[in-house]
Every structure is written in structure tokens, then in C-alpha cells.
PDB file of N, CA and C in Angstrom:
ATOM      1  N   UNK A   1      13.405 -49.556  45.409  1.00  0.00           N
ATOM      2  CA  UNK A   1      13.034 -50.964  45.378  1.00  0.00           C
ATOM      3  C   UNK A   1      12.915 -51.539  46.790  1.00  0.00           C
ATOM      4  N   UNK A   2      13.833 -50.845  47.569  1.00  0.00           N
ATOM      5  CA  UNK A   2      13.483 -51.508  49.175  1.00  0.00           C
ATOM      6  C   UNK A   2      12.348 -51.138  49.469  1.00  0.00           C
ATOM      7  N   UNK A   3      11.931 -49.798  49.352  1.00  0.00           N
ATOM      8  CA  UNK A   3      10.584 -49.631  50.317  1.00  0.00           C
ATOM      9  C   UNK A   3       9.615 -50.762  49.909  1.00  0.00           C
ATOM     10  N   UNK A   4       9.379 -50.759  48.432  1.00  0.00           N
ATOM     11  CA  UNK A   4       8.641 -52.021  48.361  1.00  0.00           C
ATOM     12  C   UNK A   4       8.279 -53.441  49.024  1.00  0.00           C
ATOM     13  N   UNK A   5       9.890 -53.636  48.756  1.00  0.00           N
ATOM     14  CA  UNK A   5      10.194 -55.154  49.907  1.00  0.00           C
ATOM     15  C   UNK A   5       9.853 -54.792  51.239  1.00  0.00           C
ATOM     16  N   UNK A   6       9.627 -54.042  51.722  1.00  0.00           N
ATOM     17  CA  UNK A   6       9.501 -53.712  52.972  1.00  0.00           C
ATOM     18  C   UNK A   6       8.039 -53.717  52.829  1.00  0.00           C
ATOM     19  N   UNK A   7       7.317 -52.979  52.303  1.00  0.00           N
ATOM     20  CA  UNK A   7       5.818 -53.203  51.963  1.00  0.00           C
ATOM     21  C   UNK A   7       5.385 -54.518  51.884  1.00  0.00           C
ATOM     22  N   UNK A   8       5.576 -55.131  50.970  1.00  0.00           N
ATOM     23  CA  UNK A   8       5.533 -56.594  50.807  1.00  0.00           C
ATOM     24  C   UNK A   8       5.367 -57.615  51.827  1.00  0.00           C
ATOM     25  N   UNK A   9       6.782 -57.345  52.453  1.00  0.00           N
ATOM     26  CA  UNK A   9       6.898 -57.948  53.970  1.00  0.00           C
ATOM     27  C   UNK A   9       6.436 -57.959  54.952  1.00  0.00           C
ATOM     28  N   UNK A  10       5.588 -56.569  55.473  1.00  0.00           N
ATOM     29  CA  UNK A  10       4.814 -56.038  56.476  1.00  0.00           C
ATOM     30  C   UNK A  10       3.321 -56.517  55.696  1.00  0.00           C
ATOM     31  N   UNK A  11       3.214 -56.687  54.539  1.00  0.00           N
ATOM     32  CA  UNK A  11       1.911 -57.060  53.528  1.00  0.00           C
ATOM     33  C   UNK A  11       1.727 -58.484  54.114  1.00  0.00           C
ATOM     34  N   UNK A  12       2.859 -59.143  53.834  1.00  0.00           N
ATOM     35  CA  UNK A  12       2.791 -61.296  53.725  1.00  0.00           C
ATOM     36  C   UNK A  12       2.915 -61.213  55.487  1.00  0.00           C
ATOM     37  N   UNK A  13       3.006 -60.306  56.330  1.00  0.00           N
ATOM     38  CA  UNK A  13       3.401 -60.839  57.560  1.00  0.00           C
ATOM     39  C   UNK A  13       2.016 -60.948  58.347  1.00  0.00           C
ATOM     40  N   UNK A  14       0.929 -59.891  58.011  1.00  0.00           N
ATOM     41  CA  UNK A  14      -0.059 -59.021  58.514  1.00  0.00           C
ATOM     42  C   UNK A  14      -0.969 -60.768  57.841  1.00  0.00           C
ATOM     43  N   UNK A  15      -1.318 -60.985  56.813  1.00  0.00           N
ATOM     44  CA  UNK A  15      -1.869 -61.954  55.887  1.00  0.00           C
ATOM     45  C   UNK A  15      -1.995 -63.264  56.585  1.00  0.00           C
ATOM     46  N   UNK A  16      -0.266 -63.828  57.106  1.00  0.00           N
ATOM     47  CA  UNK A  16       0.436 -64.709  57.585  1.00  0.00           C
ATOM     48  C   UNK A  16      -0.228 -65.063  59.186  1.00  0.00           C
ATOM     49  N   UNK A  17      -0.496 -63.570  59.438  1.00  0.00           N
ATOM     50  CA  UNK A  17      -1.066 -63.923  60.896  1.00  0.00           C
ATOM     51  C   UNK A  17      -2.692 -63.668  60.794  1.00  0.00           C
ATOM     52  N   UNK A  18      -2.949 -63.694  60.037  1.00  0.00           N
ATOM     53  CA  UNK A  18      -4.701 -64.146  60.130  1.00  0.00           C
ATOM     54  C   UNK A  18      -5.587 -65.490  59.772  1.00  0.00           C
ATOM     55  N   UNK A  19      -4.555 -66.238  58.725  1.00  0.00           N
ATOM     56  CA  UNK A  19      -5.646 -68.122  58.808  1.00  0.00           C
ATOM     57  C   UNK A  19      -6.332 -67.751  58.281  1.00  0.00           C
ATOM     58  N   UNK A  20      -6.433 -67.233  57.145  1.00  0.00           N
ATOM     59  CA  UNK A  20      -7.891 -67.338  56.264  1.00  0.00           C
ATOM     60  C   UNK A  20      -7.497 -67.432  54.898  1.00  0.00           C
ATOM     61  N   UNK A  21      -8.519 -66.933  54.172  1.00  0.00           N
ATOM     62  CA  UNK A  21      -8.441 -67.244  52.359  1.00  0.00           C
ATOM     63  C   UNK A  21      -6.837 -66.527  51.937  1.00  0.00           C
ATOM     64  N   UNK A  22      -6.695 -65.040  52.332  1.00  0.00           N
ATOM     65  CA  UNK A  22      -5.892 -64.777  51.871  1.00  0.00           C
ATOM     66  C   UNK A  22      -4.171 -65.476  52.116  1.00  0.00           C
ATOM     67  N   UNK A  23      -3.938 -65.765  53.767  1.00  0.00           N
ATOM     68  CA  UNK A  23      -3.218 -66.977  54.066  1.00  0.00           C
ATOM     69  C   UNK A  23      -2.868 -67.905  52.876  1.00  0.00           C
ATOM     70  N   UNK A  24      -4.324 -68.815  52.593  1.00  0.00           N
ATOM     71  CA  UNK A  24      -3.936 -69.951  51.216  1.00  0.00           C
ATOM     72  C   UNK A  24      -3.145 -69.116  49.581  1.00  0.00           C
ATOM     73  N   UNK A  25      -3.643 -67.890  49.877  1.00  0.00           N
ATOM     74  CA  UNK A  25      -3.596 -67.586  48.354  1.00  0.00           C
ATOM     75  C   UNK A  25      -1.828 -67.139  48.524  1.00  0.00           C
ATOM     76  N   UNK A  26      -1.398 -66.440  49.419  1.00  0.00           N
ATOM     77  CA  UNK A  26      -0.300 -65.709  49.684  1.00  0.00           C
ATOM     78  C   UNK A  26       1.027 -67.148  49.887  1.00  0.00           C
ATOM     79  N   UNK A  27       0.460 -67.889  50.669  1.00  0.00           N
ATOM     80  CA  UNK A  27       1.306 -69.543  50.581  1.00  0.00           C
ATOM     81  C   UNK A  27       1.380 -70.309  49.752  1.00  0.00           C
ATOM     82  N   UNK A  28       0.133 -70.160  48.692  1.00  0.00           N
ATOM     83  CA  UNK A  28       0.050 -70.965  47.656  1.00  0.00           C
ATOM     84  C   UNK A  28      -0.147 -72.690  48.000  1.00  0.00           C
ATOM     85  N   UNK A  29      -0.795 -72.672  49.059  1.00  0.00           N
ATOM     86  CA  UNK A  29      -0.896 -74.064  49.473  1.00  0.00           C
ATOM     87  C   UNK A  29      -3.232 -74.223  48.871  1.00  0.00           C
ATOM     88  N   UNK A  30      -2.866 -74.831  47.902  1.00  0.00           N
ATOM     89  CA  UNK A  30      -3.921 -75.196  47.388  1.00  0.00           C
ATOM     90  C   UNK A  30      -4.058 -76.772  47.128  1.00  0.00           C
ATOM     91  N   UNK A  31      -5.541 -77.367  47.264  1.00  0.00           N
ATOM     92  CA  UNK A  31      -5.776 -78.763  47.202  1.00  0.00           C
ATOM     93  C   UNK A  31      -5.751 -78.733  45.412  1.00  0.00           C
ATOM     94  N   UNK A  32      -5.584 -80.449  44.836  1.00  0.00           N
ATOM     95  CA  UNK A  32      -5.487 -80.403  43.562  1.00  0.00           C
ATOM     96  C   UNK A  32      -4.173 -80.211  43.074  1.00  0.00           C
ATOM     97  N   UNK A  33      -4.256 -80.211  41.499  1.00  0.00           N
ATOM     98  CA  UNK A  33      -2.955 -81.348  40.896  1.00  0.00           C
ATOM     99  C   UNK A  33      -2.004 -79.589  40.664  1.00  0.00           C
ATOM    100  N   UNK A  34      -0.911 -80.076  40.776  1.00  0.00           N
ATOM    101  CA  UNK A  34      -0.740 -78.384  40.012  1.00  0.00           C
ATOM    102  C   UNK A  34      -0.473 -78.304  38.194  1.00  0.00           C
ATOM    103  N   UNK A  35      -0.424 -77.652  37.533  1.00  0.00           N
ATOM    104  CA  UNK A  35      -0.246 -77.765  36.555  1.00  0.00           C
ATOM    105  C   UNK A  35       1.100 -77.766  35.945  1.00  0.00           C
ATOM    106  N   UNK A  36       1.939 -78.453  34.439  1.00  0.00           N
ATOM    107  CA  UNK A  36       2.979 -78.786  34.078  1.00  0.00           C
ATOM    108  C   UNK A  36       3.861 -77.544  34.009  1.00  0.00           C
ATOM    109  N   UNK A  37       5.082 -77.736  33.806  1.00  0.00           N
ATOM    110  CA  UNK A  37       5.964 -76.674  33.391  1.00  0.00           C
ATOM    111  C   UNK A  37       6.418 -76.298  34.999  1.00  0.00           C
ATOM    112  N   UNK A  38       7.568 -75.136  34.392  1.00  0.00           N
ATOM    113  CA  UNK A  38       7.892 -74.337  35.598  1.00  0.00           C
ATOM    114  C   UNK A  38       7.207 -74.053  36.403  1.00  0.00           C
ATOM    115  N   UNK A  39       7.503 -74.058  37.664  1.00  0.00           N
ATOM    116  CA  UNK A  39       6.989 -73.668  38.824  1.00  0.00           C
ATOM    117  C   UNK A  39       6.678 -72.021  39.285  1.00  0.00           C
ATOM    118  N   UNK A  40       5.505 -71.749  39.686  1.00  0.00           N
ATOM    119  CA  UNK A  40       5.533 -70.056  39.036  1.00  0.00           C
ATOM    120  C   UNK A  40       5.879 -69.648  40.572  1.00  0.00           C
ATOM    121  N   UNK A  41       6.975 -68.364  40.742  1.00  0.00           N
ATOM    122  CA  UNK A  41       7.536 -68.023  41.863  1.00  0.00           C
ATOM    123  C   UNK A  41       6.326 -67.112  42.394  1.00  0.00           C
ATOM    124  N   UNK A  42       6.620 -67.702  43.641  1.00  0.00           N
ATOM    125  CA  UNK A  42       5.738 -66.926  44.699  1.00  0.00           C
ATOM    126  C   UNK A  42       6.011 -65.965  45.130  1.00  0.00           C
ATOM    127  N   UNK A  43       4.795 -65.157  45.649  1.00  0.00           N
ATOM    128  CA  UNK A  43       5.343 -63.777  46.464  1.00  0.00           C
ATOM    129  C   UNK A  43       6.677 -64.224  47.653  1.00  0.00           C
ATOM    130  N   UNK A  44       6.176 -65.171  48.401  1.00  0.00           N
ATOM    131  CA  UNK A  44       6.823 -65.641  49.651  1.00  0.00           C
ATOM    132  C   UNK A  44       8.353 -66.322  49.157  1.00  0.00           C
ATOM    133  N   UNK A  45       8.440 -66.906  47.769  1.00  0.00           N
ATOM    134  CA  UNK A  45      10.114 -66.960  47.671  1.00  0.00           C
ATOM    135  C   UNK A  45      10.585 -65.794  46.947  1.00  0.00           C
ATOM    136  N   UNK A  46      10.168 -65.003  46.294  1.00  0.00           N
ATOM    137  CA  UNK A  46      10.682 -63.886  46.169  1.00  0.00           C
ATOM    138  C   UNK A  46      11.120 -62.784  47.677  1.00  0.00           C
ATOM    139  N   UNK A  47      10.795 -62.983  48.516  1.00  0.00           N
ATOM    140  CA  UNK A  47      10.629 -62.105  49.635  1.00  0.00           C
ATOM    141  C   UNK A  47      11.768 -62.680  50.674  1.00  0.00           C
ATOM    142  N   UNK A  48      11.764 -64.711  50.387  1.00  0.00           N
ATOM    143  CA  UNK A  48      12.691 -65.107  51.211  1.00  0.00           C
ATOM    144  C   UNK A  48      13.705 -64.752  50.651  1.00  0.00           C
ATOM    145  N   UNK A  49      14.133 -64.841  48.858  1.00  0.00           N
ATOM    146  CA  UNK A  49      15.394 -64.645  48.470  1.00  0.00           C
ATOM    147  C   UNK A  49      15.818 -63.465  49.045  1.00  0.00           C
ATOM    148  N   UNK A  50      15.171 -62.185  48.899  1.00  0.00           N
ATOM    149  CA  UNK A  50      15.742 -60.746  49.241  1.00  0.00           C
ATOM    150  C   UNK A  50      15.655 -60.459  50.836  1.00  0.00           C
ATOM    151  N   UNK A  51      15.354 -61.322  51.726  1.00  0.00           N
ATOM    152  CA  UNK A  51      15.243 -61.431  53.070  1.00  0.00           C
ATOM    153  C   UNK A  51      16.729 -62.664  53.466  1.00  0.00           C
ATOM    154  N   UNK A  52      17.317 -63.548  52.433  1.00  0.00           N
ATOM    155  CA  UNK A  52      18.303 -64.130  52.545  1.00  0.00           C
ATOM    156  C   UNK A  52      17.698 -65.259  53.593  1.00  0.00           C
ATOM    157  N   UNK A  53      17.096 -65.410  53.470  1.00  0.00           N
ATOM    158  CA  UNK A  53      15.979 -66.710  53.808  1.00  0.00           C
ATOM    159  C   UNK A  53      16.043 -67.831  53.236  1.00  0.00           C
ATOM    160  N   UNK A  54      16.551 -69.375  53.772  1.00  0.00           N
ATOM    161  CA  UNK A  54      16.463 -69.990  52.913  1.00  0.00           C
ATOM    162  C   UNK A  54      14.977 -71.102  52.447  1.00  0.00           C
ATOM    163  N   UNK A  55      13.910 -70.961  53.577  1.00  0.00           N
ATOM    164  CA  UNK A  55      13.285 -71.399  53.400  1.00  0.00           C
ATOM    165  C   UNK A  55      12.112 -70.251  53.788  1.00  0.00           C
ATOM    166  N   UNK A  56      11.003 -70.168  52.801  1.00  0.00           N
ATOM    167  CA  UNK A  56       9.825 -69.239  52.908  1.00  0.00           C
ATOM    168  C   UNK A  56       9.097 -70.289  54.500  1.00  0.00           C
ATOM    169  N   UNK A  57       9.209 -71.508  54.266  1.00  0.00           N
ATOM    170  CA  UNK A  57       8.399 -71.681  55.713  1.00  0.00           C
ATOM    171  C   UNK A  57       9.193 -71.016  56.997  1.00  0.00           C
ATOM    172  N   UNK A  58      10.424 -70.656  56.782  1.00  0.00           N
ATOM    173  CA  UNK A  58      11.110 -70.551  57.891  1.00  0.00           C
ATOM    174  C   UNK A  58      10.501 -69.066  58.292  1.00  0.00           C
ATOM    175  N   UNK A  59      10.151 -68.379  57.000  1.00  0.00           N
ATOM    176  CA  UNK A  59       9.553 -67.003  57.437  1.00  0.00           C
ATOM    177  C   UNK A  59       8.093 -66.853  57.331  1.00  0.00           C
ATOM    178  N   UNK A  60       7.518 -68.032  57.536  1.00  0.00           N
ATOM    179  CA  UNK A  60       6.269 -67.815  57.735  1.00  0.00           C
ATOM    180  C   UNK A  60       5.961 -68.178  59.042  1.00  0.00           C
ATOM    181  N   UNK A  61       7.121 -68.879  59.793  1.00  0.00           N
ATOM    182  CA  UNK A  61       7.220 -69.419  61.044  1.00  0.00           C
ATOM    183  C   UNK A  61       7.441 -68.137  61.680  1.00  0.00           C
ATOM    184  N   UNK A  62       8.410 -66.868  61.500  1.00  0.00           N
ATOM    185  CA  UNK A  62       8.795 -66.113  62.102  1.00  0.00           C
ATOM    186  C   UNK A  62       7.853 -65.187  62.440  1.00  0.00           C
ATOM    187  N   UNK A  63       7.151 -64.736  61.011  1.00  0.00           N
ATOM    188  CA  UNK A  63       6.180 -64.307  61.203  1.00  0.00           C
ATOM    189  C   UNK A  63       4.817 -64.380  61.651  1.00  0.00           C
ATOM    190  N   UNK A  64       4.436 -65.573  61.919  1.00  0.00           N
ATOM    191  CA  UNK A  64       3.288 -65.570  62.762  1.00  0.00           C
ATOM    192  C   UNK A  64       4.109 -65.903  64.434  1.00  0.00           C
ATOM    193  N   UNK A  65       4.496 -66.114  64.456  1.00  0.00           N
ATOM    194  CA  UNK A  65       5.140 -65.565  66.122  1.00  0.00           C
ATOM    195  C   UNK A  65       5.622 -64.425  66.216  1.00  0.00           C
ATOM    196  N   UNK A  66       5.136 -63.429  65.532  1.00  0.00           N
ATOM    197  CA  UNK A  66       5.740 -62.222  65.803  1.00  0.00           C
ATOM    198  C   UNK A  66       4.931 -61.880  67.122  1.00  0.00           C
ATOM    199  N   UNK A  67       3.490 -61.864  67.289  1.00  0.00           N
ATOM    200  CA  UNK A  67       2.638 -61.327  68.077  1.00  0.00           C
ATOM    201  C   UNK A  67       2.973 -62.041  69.581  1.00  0.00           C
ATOM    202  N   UNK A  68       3.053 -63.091  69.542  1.00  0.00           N
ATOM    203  CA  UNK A  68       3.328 -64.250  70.769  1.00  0.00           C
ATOM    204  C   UNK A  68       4.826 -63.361  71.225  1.00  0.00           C
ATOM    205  N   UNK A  69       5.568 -63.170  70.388  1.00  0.00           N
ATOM    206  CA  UNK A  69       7.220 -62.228  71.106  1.00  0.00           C
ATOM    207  C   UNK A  69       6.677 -61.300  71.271  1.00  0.00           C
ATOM    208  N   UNK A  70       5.863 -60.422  70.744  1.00  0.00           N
ATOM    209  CA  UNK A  70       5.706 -59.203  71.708  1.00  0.00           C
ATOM    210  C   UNK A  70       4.717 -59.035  73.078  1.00  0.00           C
ATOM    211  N   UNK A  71       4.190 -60.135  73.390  1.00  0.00           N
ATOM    212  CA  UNK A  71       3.692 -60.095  74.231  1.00  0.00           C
ATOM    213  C   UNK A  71       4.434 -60.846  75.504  1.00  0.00           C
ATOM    214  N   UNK A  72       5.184 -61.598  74.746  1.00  0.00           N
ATOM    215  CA  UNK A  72       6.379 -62.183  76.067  1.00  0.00           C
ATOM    216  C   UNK A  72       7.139 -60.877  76.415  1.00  0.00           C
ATOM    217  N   UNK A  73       7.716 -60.598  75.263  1.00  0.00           N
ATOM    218  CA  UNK A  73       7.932 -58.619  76.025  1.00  0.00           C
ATOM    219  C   UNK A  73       8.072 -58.079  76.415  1.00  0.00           C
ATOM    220  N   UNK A  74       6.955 -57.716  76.479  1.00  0.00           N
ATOM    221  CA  UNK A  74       5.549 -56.788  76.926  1.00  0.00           C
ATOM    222  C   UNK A  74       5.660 -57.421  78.614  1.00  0.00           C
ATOM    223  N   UNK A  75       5.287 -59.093  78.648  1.00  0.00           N
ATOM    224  CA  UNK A  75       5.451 -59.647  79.878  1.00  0.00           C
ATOM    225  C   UNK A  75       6.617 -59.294  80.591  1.00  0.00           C
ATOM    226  N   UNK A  76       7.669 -59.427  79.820  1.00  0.00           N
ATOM    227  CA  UNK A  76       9.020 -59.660  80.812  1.00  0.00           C
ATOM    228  C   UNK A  76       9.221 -58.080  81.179  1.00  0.00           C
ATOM    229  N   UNK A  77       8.987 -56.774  80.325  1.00  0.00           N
ATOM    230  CA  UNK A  77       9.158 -55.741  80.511  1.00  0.00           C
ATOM    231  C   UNK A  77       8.653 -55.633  82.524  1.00  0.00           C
ATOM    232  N   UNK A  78       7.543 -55.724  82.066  1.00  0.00           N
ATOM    233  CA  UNK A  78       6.304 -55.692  83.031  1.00  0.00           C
ATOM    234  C   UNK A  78       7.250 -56.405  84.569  1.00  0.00           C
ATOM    235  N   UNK A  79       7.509 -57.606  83.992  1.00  0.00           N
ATOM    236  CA  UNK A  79       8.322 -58.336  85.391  1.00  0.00           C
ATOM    237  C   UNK A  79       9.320 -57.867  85.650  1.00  0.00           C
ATOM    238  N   UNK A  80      10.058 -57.149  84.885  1.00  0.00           N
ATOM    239  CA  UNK A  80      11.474 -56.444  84.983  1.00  0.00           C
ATOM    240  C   UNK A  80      11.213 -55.097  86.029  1.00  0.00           C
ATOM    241  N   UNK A  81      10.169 -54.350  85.664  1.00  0.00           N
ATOM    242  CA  UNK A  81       9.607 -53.437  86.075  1.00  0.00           C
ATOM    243  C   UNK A  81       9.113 -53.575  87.981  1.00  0.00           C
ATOM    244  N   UNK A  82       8.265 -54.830  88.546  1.00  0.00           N
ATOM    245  CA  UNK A  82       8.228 -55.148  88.886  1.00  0.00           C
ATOM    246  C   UNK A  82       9.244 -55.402  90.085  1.00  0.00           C
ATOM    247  N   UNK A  83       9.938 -56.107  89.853  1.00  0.00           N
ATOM    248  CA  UNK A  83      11.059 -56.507  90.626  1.00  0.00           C
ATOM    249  C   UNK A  83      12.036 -55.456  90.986  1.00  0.00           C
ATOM    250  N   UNK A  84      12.579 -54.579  89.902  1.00  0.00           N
ATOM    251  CA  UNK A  84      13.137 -53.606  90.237  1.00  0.00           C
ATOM    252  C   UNK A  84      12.092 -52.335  91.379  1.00  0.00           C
ATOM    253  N   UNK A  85      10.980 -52.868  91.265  1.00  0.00           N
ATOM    254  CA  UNK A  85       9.664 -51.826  92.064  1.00  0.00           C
ATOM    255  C   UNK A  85      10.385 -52.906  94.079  1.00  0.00           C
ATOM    256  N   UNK A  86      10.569 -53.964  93.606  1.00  0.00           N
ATOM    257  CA  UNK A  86      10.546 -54.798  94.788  1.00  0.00           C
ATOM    258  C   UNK A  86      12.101 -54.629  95.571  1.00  0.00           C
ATOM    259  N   UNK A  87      13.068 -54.717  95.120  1.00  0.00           N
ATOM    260  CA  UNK A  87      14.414 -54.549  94.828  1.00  0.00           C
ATOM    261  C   UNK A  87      14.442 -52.871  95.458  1.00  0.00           C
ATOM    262  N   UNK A  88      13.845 -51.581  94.570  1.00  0.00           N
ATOM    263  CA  UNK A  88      14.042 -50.356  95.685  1.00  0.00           C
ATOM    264  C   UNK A  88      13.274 -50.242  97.362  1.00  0.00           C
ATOM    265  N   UNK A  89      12.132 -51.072  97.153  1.00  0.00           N
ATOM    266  CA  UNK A  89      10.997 -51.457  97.848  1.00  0.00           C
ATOM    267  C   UNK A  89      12.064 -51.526  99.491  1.00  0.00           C
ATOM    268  N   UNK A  90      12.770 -52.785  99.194  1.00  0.00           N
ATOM    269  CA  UNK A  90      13.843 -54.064 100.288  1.00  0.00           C
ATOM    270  C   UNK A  90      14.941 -52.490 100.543  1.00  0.00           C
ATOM    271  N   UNK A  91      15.551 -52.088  99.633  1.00  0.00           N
ATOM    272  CA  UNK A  91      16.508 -51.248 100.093  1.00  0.00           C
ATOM    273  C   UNK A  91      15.966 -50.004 100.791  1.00  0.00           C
ATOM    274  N   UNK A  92      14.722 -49.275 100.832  1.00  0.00           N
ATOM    275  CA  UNK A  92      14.251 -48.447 101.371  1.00  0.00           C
ATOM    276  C   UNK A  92      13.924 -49.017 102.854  1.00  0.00           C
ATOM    277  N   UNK A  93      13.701 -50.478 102.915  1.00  0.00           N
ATOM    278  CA  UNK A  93      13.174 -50.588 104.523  1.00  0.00           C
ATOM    279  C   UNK A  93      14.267 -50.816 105.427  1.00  0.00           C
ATOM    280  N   UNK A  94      15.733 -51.298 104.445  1.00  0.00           N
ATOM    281  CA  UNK A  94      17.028 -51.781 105.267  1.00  0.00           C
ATOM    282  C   UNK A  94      17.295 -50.365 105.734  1.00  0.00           C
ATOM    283  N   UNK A  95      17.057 -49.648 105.048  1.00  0.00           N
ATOM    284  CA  UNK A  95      17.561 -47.943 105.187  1.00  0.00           C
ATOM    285  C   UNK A  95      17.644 -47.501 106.256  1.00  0.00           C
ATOM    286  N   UNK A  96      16.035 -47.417 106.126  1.00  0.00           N
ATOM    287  CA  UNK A  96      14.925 -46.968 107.284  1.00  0.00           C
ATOM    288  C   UNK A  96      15.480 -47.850 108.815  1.00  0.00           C
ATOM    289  N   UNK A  97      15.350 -49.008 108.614  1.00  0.00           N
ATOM    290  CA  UNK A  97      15.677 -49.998 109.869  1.00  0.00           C
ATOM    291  C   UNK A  97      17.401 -49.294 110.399  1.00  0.00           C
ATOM    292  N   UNK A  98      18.026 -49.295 109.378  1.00  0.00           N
ATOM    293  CA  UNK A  98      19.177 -48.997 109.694  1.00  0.00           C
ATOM    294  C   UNK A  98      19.588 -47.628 110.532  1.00  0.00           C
ATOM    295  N   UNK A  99      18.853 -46.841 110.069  1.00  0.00           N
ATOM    296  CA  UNK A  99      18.444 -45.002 110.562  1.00  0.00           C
ATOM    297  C   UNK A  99      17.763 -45.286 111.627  1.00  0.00           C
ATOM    298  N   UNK A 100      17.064 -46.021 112.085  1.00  0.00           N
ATOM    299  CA  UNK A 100      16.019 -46.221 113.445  1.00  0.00           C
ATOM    300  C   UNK A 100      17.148 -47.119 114.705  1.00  0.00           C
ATOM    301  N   UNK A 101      17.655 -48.460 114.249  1.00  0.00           N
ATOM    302  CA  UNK A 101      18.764 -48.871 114.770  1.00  0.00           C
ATOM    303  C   UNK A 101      19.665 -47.890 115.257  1.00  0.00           C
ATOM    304  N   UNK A 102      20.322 -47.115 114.954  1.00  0.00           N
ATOM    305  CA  UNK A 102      21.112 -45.917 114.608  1.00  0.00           C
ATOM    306  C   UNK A 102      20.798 -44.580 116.090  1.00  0.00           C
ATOM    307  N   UNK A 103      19.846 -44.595 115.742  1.00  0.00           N
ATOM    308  CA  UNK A 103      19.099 -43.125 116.088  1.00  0.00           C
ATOM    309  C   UNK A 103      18.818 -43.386 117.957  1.00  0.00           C
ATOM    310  N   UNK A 104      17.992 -44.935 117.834  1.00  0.00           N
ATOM    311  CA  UNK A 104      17.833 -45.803 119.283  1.00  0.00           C
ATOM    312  C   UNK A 104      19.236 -45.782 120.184  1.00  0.00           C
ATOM    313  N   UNK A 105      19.932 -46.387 119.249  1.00  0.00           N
ATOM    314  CA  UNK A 105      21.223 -46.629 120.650  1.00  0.00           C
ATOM    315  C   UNK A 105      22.260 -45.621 120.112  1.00  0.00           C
TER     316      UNK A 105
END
């Protein structure tokens, strides 16, 4: 039964981040009256209950920022990378200066 939910989830997340027809159908946000009686459960509160979610917008929020976090990331990886490139960069020239200082007098 998990793999499913897991299907499901990677299903409503993929959906969630595209804005189109399937978006409305998967949210259930349609113009017009709805009709009487019980309220018929959605994919998206079925998915929050077993995700322990208390609100399906809260995971429709999560999920379309999924792409925006991996590219901050992706960014910070990159800057992490970076700096530590700058950081051996500074200690290789104190080195060097220090060995030349050294060597002179």
C-alpha cells in the first residue's frame, strides 16, 4: 500500500507543478455550484491524511516549491564549492609567501 502512496505523491507533485487542466482536476478547484450531499474526498486529502498533513494546501505549497529548493541547492552547493576553491586558493599563497620570506633571510 505504500508504494502506491508514494506513486500518488510523486503523481499530485509532478501535476502540482505544471498550472494546467490537470492542476484544476487534481485540486478540484472548479468554477460553479457544487452539488448536495457529502463532500467527495479528494485525491489531495487522501494523500494529506497519510502524509499527516493537515492541510492539502499546505502540500500543494510544498510541492510546487520543490523545484525553486533545488535550485537554491544546487546554488548554495555551487557557492560552497566556490569559496572553499577561494579559502585553499588564500592558504596556498600565505604558504608560498611564508617559504619565500623564509628562504630570503
Amino acid at each position: 500500500m505504500t508504494k502506491m502512496r508514494k506513486r500518488q505523491a510523486k503523481f499530485v507533485g509532478h501535476v502540482i507543478r505544471r498550472n494546467q487542466l490537470e492542476h484544476l482536476v487534481t485540486t478540484g478547484k472548479f468554477d460553479g455550484k457544487r452539488g448536495r450531499g457529502r463532500p467527495r474526498e479528494k485525491m489531495l486529502d487522501s494523500l494529506a491524511d497519510w502524509m499527516n498533513i493537515e492541510k492539502p494546501s499546505e502540500m500543494i505549497r510544498k510541492m510546487s516549491f520543490r523545484v525553486a529548493s533545488l535550485y537554491i541547492s544546487f546554488f548554495l552547493t555551487i557557492v560552497g564549492l566556490v569559496v572553499v576553491v577561494v579559502v585553499v586558493v588564500v592558504v596556498v599563497v600565505v604558504v608560498v609567501v611564508v617559504v619565500v620570506v623564509l628562504v630570503v633571510y
